[in-house]
N, C-alpha and C. Protein backbone atom coordinates (compact mmCIF):
# COMPACT_ATOMS: atom_id res chain seq x y z
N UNK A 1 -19.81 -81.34 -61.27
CA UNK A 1 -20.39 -81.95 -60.09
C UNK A 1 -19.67 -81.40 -58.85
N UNK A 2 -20.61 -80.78 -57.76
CA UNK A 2 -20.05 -80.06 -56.41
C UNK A 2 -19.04 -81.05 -56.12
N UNK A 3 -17.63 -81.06 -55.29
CA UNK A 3 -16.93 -81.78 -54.70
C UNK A 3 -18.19 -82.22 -53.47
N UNK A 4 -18.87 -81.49 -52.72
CA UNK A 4 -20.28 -81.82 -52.06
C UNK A 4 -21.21 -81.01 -52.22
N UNK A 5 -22.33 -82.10 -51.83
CA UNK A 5 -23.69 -81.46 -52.30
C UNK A 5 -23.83 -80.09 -50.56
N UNK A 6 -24.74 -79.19 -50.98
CA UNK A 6 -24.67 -78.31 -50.06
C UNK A 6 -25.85 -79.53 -49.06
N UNK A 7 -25.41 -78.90 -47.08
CA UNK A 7 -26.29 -79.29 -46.78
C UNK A 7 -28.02 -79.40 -46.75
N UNK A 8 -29.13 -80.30 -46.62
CA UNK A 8 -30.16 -80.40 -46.71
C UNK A 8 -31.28 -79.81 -45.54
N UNK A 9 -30.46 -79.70 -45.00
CA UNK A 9 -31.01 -79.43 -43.39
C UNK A 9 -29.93 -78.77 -42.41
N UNK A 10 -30.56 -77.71 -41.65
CA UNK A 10 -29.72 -77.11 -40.76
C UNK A 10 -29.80 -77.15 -39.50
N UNK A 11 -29.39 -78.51 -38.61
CA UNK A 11 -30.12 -78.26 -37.28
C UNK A 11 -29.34 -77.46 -36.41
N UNK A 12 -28.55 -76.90 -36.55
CA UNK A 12 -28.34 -75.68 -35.38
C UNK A 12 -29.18 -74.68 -35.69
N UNK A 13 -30.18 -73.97 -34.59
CA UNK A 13 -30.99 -73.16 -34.61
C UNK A 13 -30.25 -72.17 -34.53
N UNK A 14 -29.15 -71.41 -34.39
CA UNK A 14 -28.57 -70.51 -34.34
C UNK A 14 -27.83 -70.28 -35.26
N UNK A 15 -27.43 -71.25 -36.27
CA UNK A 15 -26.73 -70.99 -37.36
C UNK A 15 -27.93 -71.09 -38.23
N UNK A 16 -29.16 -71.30 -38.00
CA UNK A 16 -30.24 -71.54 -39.22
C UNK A 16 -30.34 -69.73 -39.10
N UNK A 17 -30.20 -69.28 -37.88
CA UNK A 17 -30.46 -67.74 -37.84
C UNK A 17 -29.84 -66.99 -38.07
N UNK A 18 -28.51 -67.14 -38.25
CA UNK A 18 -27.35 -66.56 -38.67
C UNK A 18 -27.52 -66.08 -40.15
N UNK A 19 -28.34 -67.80 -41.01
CA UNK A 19 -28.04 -67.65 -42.18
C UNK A 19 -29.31 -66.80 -42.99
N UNK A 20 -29.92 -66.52 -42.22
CA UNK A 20 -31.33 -65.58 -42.99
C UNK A 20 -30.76 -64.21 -43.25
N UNK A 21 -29.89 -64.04 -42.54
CA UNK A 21 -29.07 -62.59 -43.31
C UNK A 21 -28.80 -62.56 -44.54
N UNK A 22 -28.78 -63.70 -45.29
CA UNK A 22 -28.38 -63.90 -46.91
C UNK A 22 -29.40 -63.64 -47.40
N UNK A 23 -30.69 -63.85 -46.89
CA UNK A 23 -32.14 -63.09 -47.63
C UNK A 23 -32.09 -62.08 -48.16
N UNK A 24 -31.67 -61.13 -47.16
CA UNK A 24 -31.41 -59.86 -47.83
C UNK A 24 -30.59 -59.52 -48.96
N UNK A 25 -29.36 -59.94 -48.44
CA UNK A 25 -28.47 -59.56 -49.47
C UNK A 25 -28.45 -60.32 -50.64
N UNK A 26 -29.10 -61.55 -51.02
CA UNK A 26 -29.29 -62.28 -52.18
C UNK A 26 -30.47 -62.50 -52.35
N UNK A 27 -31.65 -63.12 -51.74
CA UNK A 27 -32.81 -63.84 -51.39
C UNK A 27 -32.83 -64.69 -51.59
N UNK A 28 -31.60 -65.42 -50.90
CA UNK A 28 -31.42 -67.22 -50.86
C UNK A 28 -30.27 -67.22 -49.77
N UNK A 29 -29.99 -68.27 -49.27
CA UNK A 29 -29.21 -68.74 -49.07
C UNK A 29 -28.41 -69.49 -49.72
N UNK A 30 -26.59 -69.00 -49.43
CA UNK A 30 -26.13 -69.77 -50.84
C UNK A 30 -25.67 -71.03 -50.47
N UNK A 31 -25.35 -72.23 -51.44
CA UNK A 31 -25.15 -73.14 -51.42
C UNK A 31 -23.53 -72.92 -50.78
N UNK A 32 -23.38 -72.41 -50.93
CA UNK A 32 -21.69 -72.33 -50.27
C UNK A 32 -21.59 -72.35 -48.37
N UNK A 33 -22.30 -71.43 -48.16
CA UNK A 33 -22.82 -71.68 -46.74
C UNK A 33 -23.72 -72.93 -46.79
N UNK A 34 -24.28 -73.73 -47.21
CA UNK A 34 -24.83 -74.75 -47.05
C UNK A 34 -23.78 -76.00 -46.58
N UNK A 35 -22.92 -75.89 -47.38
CA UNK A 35 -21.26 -76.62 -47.56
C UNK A 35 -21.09 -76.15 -45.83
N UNK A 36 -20.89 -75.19 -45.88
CA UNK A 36 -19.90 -75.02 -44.77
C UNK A 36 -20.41 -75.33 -43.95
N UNK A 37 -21.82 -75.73 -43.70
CA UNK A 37 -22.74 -75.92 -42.55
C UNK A 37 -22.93 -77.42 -42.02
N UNK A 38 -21.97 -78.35 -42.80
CA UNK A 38 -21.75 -79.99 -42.35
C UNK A 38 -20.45 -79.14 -41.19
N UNK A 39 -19.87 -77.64 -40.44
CA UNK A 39 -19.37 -77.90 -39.55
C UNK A 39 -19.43 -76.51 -39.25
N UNK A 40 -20.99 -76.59 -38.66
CA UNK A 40 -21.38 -75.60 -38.32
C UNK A 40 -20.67 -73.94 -37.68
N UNK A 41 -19.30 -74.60 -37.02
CA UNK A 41 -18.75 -73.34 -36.00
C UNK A 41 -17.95 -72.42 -37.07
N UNK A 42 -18.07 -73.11 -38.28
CA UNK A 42 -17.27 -72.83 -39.30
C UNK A 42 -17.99 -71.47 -40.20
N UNK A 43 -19.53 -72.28 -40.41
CA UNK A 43 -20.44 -71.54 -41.02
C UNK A 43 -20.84 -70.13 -40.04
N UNK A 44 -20.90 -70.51 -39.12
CA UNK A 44 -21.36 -69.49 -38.08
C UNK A 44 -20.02 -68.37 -37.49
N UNK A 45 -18.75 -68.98 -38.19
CA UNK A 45 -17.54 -67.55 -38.06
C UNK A 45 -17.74 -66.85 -39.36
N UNK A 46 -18.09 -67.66 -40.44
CA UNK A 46 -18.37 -66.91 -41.67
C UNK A 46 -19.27 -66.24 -41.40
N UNK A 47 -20.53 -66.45 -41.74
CA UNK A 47 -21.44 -65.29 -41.76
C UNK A 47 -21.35 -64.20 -40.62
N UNK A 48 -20.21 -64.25 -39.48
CA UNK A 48 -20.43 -63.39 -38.47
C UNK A 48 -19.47 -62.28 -39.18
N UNK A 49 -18.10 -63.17 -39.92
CA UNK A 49 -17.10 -62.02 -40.98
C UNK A 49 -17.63 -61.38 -41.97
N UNK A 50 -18.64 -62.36 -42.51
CA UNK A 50 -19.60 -61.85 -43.61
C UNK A 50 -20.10 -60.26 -43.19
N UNK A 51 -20.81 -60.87 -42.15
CA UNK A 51 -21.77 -59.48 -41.83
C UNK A 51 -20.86 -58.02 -41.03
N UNK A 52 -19.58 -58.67 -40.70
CA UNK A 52 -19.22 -57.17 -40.56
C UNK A 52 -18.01 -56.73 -41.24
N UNK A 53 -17.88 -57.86 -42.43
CA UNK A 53 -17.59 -56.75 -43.72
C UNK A 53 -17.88 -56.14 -44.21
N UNK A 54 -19.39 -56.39 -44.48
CA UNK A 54 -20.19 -55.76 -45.25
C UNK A 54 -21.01 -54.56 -45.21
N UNK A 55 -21.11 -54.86 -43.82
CA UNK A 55 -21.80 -53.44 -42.96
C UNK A 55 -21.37 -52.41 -43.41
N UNK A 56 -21.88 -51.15 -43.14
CA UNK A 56 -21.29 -49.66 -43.98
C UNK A 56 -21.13 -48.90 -42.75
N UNK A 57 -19.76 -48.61 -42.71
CA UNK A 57 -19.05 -47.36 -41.79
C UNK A 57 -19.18 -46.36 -42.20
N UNK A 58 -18.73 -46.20 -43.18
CA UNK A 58 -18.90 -44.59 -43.64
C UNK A 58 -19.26 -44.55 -45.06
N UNK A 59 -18.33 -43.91 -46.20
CA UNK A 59 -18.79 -43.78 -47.47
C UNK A 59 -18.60 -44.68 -48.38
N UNK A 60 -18.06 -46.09 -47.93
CA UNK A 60 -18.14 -47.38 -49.18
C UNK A 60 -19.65 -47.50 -48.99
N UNK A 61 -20.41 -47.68 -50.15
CA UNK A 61 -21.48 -48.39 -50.15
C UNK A 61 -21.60 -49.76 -50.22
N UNK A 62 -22.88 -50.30 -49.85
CA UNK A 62 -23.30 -51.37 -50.19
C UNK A 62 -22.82 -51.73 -51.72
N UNK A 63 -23.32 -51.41 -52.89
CA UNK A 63 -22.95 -51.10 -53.73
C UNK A 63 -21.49 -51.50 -54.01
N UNK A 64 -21.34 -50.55 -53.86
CA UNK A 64 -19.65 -50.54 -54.56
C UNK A 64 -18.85 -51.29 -53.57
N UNK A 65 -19.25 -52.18 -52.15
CA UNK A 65 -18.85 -53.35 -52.13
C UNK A 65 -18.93 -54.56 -52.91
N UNK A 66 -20.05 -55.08 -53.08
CA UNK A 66 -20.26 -55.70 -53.48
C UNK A 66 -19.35 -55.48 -55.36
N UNK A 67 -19.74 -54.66 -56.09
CA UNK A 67 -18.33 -54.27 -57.42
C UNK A 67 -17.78 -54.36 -56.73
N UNK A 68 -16.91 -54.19 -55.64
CA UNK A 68 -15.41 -54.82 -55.37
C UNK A 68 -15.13 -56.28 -55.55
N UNK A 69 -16.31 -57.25 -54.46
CA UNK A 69 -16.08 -58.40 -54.87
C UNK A 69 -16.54 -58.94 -55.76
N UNK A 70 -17.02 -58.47 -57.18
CA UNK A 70 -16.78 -58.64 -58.36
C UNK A 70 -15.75 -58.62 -58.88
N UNK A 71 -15.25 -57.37 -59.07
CA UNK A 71 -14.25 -57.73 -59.90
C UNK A 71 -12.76 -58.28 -58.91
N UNK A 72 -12.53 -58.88 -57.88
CA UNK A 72 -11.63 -59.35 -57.27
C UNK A 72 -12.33 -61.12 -57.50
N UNK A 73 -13.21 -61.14 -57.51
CA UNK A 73 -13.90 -62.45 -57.97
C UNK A 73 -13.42 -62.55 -59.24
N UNK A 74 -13.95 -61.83 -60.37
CA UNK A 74 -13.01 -62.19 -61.36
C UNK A 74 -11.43 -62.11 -61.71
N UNK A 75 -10.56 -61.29 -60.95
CA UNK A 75 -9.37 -61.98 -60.96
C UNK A 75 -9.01 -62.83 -60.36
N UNK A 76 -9.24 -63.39 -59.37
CA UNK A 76 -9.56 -64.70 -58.87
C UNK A 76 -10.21 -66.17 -59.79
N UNK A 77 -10.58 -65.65 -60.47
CA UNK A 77 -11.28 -66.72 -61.62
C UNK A 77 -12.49 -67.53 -61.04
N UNK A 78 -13.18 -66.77 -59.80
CA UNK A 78 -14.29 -67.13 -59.46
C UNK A 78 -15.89 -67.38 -60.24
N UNK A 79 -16.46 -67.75 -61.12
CA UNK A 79 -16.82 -67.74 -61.56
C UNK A 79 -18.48 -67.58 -60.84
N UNK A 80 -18.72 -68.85 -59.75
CA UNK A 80 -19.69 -68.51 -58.64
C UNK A 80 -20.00 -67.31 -57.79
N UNK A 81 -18.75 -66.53 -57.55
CA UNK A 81 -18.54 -65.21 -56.95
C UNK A 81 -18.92 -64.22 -57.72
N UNK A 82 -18.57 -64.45 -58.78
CA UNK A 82 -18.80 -63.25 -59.94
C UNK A 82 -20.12 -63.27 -59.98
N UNK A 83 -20.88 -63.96 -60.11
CA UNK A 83 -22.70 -63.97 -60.01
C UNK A 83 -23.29 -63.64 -58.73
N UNK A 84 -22.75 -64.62 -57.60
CA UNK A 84 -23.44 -63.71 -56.44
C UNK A 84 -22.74 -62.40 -56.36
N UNK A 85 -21.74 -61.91 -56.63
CA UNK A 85 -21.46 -60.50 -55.74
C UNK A 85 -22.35 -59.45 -57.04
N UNK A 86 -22.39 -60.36 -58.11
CA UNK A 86 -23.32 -59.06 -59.77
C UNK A 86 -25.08 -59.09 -58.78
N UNK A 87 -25.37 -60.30 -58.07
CA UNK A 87 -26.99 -60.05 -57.53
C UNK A 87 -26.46 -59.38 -56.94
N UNK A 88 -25.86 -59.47 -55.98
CA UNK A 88 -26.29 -58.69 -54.62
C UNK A 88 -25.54 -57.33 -54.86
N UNK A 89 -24.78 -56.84 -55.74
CA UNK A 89 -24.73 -55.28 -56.35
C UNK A 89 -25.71 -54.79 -56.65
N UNK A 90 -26.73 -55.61 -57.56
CA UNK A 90 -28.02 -55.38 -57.90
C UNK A 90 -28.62 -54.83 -57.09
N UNK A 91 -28.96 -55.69 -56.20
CA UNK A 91 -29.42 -55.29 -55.26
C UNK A 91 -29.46 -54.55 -54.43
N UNK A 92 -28.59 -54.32 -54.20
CA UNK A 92 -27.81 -52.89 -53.42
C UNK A 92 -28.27 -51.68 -54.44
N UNK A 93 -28.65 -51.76 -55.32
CA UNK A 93 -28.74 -50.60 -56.47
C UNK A 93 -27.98 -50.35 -57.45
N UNK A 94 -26.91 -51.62 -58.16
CA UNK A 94 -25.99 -51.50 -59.15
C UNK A 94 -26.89 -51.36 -60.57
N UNK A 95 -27.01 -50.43 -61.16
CA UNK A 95 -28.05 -50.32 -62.52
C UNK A 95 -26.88 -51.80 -63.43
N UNK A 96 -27.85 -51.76 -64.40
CA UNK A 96 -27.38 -52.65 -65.43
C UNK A 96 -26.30 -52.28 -66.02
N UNK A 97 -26.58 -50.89 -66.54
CA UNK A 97 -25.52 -50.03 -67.16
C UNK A 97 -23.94 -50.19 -66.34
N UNK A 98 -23.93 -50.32 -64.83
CA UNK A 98 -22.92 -49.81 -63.91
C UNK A 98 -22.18 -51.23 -63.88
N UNK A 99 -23.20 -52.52 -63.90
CA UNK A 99 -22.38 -53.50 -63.70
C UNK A 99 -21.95 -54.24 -65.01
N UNK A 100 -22.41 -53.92 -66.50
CA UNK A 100 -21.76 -54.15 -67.64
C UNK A 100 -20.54 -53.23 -67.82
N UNK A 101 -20.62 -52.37 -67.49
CA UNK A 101 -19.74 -51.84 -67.59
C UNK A 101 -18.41 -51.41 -66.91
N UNK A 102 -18.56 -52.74 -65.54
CA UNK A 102 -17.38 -52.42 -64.62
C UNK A 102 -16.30 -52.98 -65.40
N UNK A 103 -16.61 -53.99 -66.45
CA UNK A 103 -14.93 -54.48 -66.65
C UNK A 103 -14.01 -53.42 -67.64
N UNK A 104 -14.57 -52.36 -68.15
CA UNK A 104 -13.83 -50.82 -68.66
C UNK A 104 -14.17 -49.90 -67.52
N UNK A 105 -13.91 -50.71 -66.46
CA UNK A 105 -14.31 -49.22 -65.61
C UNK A 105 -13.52 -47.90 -65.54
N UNK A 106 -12.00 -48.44 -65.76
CA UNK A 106 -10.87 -47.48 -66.08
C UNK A 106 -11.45 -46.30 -66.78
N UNK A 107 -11.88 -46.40 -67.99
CA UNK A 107 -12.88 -45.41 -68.93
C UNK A 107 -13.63 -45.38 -69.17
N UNK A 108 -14.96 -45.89 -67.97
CA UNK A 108 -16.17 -45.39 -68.28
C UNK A 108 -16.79 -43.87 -66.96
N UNK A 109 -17.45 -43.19 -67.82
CA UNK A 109 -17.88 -42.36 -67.08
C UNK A 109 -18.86 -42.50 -65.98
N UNK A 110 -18.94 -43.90 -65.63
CA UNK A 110 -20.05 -44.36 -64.82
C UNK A 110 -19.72 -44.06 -63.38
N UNK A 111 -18.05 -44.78 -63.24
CA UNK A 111 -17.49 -44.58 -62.16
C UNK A 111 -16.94 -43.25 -61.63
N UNK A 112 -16.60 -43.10 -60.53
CA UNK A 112 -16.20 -41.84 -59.30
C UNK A 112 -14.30 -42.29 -59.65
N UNK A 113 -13.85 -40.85 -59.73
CA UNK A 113 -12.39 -41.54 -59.28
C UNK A 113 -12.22 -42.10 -57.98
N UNK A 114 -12.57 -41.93 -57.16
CA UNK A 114 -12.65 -42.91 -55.80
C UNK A 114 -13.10 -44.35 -56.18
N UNK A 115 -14.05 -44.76 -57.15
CA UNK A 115 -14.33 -45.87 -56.99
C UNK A 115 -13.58 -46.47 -57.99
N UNK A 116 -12.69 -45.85 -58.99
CA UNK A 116 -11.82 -46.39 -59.77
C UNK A 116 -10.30 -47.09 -59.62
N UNK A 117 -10.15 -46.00 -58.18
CA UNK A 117 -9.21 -46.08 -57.58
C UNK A 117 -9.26 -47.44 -56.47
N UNK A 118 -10.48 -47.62 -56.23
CA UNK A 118 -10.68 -48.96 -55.60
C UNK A 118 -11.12 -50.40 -56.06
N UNK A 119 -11.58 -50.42 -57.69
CA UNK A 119 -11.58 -50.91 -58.26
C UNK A 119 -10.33 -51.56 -58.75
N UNK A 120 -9.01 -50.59 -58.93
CA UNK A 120 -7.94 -50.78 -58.90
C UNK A 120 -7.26 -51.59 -58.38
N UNK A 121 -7.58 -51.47 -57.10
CA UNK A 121 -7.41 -52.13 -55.85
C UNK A 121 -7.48 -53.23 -55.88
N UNK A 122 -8.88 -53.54 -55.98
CA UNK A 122 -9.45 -54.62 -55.85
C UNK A 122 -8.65 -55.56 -56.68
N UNK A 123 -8.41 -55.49 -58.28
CA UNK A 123 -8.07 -56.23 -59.17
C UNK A 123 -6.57 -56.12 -58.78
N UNK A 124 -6.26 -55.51 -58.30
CA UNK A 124 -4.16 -55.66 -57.83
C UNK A 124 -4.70 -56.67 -56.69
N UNK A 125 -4.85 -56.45 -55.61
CA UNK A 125 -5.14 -57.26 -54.23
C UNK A 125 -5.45 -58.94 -54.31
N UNK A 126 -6.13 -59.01 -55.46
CA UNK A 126 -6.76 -60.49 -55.69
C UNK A 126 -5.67 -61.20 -56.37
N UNK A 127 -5.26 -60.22 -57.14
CA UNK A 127 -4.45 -61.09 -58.17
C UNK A 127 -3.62 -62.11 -57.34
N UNK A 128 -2.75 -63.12 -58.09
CA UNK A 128 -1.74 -64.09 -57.98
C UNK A 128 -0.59 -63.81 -58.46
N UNK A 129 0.44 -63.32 -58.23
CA UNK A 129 0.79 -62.78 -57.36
C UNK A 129 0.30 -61.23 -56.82
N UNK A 130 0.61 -60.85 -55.62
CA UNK A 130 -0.14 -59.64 -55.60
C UNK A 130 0.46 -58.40 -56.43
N UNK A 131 -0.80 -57.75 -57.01
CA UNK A 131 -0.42 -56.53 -57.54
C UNK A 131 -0.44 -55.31 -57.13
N UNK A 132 -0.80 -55.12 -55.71
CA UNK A 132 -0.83 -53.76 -55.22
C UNK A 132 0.56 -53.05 -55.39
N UNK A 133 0.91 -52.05 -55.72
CA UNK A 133 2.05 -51.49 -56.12
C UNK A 133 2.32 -50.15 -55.25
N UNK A 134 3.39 -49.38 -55.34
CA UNK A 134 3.08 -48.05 -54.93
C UNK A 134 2.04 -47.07 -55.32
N UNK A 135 2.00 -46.70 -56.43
CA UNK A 135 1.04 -46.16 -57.25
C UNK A 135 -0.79 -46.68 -56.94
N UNK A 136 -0.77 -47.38 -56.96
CA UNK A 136 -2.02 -48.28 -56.83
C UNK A 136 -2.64 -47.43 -55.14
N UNK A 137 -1.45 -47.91 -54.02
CA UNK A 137 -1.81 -47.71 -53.14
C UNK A 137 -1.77 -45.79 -52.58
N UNK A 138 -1.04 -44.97 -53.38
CA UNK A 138 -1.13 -43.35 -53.71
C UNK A 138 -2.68 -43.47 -54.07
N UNK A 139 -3.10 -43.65 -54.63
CA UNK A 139 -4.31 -43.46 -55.77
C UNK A 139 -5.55 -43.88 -54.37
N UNK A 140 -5.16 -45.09 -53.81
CA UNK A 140 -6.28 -45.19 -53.11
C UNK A 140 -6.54 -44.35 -52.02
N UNK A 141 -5.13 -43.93 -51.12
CA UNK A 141 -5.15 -43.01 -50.00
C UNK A 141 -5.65 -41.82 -50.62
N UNK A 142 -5.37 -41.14 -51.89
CA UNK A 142 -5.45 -39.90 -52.40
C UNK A 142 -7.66 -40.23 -52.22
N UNK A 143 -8.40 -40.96 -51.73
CA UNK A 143 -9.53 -41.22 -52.39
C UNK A 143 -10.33 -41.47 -50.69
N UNK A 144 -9.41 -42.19 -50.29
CA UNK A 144 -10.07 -43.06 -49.28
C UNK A 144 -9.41 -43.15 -47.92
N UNK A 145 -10.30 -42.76 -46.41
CA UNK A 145 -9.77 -42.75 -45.30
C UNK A 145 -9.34 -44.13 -44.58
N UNK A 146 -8.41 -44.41 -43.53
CA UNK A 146 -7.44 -45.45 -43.26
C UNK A 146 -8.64 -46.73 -43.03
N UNK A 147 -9.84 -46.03 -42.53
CA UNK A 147 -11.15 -47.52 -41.93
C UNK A 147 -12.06 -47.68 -43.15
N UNK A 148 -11.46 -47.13 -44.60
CA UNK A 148 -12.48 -47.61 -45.48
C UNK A 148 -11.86 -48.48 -46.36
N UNK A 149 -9.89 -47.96 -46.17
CA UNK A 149 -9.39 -49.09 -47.01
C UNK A 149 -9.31 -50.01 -45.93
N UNK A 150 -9.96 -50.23 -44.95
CA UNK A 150 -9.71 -51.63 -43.89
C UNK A 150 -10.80 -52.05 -44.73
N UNK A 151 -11.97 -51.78 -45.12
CA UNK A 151 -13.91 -52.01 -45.54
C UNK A 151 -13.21 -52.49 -46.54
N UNK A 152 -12.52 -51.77 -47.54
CA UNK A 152 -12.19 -52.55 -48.81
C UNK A 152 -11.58 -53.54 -49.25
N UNK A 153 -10.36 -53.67 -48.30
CA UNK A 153 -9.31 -54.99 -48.25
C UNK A 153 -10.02 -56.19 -47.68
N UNK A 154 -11.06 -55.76 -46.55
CA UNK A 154 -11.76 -56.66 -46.35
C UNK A 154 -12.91 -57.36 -46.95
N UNK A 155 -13.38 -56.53 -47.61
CA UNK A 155 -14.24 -57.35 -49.05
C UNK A 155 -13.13 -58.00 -49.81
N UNK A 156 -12.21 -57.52 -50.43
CA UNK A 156 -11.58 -58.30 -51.00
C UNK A 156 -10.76 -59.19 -50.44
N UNK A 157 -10.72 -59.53 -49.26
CA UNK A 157 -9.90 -60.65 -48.42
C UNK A 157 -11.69 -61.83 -48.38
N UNK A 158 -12.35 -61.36 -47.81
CA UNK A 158 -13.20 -62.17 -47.53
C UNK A 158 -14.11 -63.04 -48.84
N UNK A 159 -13.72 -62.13 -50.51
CA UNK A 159 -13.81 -63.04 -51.04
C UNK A 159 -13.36 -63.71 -51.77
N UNK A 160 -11.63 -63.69 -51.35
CA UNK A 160 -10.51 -64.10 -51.41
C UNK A 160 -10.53 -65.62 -50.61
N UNK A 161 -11.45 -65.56 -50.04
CA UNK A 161 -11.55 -67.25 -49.27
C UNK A 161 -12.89 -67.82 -49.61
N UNK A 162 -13.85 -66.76 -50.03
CA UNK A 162 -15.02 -67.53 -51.08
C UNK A 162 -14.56 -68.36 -53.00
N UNK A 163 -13.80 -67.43 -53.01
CA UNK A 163 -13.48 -68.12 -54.31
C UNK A 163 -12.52 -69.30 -53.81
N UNK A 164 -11.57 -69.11 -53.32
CA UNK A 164 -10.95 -70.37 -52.74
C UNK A 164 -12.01 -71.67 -52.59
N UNK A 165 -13.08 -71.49 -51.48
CA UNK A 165 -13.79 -72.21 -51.05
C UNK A 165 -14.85 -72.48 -52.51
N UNK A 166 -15.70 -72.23 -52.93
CA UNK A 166 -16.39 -72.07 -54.38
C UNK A 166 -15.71 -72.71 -55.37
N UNK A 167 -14.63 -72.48 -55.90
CA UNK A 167 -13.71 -73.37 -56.81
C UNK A 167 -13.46 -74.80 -56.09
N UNK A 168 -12.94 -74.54 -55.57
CA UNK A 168 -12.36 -76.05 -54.83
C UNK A 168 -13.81 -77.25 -54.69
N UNK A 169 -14.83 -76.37 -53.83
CA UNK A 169 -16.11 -77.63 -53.90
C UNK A 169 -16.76 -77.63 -55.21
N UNK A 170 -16.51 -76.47 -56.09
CA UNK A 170 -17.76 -76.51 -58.06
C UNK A 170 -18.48 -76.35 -56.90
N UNK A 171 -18.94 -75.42 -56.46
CA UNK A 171 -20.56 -74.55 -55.62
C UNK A 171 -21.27 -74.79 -56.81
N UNK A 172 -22.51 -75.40 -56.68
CA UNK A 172 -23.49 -75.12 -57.67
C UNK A 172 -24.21 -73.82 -57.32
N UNK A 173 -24.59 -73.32 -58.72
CA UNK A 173 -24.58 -72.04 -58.66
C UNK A 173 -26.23 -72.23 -58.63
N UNK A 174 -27.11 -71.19 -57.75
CA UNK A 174 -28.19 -70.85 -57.94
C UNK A 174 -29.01 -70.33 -59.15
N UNK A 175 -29.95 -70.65 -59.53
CA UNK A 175 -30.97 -70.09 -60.46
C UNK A 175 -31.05 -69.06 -60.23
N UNK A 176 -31.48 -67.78 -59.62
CA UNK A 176 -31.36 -66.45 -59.17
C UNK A 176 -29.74 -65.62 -59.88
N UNK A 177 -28.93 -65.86 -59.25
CA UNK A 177 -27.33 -65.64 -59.42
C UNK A 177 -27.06 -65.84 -60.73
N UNK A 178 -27.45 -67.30 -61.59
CA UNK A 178 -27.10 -67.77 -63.10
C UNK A 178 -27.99 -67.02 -64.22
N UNK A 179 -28.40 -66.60 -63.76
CA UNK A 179 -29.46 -65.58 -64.62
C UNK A 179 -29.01 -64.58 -64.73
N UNK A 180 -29.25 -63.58 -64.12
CA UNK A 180 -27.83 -62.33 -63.26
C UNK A 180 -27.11 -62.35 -64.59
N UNK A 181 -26.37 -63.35 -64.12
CA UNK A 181 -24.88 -63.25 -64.57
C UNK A 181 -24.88 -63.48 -66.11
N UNK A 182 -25.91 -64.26 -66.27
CA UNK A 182 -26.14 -64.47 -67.72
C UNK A 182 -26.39 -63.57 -68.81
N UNK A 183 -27.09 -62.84 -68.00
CA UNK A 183 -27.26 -61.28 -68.69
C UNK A 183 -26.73 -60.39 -68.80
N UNK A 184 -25.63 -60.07 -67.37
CA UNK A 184 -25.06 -58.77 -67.75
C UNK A 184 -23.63 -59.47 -67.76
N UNK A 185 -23.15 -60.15 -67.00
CA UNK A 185 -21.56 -61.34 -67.33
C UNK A 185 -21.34 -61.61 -68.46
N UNK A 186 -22.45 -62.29 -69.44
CA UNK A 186 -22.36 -63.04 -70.49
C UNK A 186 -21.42 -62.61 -71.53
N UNK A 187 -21.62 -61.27 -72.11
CA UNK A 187 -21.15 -60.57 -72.84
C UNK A 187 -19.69 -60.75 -72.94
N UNK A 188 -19.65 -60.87 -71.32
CA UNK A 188 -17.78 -60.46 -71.27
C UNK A 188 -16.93 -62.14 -71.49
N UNK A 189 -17.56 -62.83 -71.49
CA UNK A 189 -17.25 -64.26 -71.73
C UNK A 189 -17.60 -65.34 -70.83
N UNK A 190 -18.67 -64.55 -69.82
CA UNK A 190 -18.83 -65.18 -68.30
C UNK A 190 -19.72 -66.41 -68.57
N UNK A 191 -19.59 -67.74 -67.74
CA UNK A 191 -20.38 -68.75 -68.18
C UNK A 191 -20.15 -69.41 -66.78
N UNK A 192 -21.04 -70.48 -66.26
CA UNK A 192 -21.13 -70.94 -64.63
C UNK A 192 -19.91 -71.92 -64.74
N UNK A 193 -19.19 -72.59 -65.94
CA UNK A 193 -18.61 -73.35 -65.62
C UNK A 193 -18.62 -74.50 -64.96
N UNK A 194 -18.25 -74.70 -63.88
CA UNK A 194 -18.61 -75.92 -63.35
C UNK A 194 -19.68 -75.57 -62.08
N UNK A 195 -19.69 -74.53 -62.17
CA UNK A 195 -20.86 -74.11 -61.07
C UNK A 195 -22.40 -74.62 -61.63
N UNK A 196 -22.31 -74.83 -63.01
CA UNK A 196 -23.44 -74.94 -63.54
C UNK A 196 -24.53 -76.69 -63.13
């Protein structure tokens, strides 16, 4: 059971507009921004961080953002995160093949050493305590210019406070997202938990 139910109604017209940007990238709005929207100035700094994390500067994709905050969602033990960031990879163009197979990404031939190297990342950065190491951070410079590991730390910072936020309220998880995840998550032991 959510710590709260998401809100029912959005009367700030400007945060109702804010939040149609999630159309795209999911085709819902998530219940998590719903939460945050009993204080609105709150919801409306998120989706403004949202949207220019996510944006593409140069060669991170859509894509292989979104696999970032996957698998930093799952070391995080996000369980809600792990489903929205598997749609909206999808969506972005993550094949089935690419997102079953991120949790061997180390050895699968699917991935770029650039994106392995940030994958890396990702799963050191999230962890508890942090794991970024020397090595870790060689591997990523050897891959990636100084404003893409800003793009990357910042996916993984930003859903470094979704899983925070998501765990703490049990986000009920969307029908769209629980499906997703059901299919290509499942395998690996993934289940909504209390998101369900």
């Amino acid at each position: 059971m959510p710590l709260l139910p998401p809100a029912s109604a959005i009367p700030d017209p400007e945060l109702a507009e804010l939040m149609a940007f999630f159309q795209e990238t999911l085709g819902f709005v998530p219940n998590s921004v719903r939460t945050m929207a009993y204080r609105p100035a709150i919801a409306r700094a998120f989706v403004a961080l949202n949207r220019a994390v996510m944006v593409n500067h140069g060669r991170v994709t859509s894509e292989q953002k979104r696999l970032v905050a996957l698998l930093a969602s799952n070391a995080a033990g996000c369980r809600y995160c792990q489903a929205h960031a598997a749609l909206a990879a999808q969506r972005y163009g993550a094949s089935t093949d690419r997102l079953r197979a991120l949790w061997e990404f180390r050895d699968s031939p699917l991935f770029t050493p650039a994106e392995k190297a940030a994958f890396e990342f990702a799963v050191a950065a999230a962890s508890i305590p942090n794991a970024v190491d020397a090595a870790i951070a060689a591997e990523l410079r050897a891959h990636w210019d100084e404003g893409e590991i800003v793009e990357l730390l910042g996916v993984i910072s930003l859903f470094g406070f979704l899983n925070r936020w998501n765990d703490s309220m049990a986000t009920t998880l969307e029908p769209d997202a629980q499906a997703l995840a059901n299919d290509v998550l499942g395998s690996h032991g993934w289940t909504p938990g209390k998101h369900g």
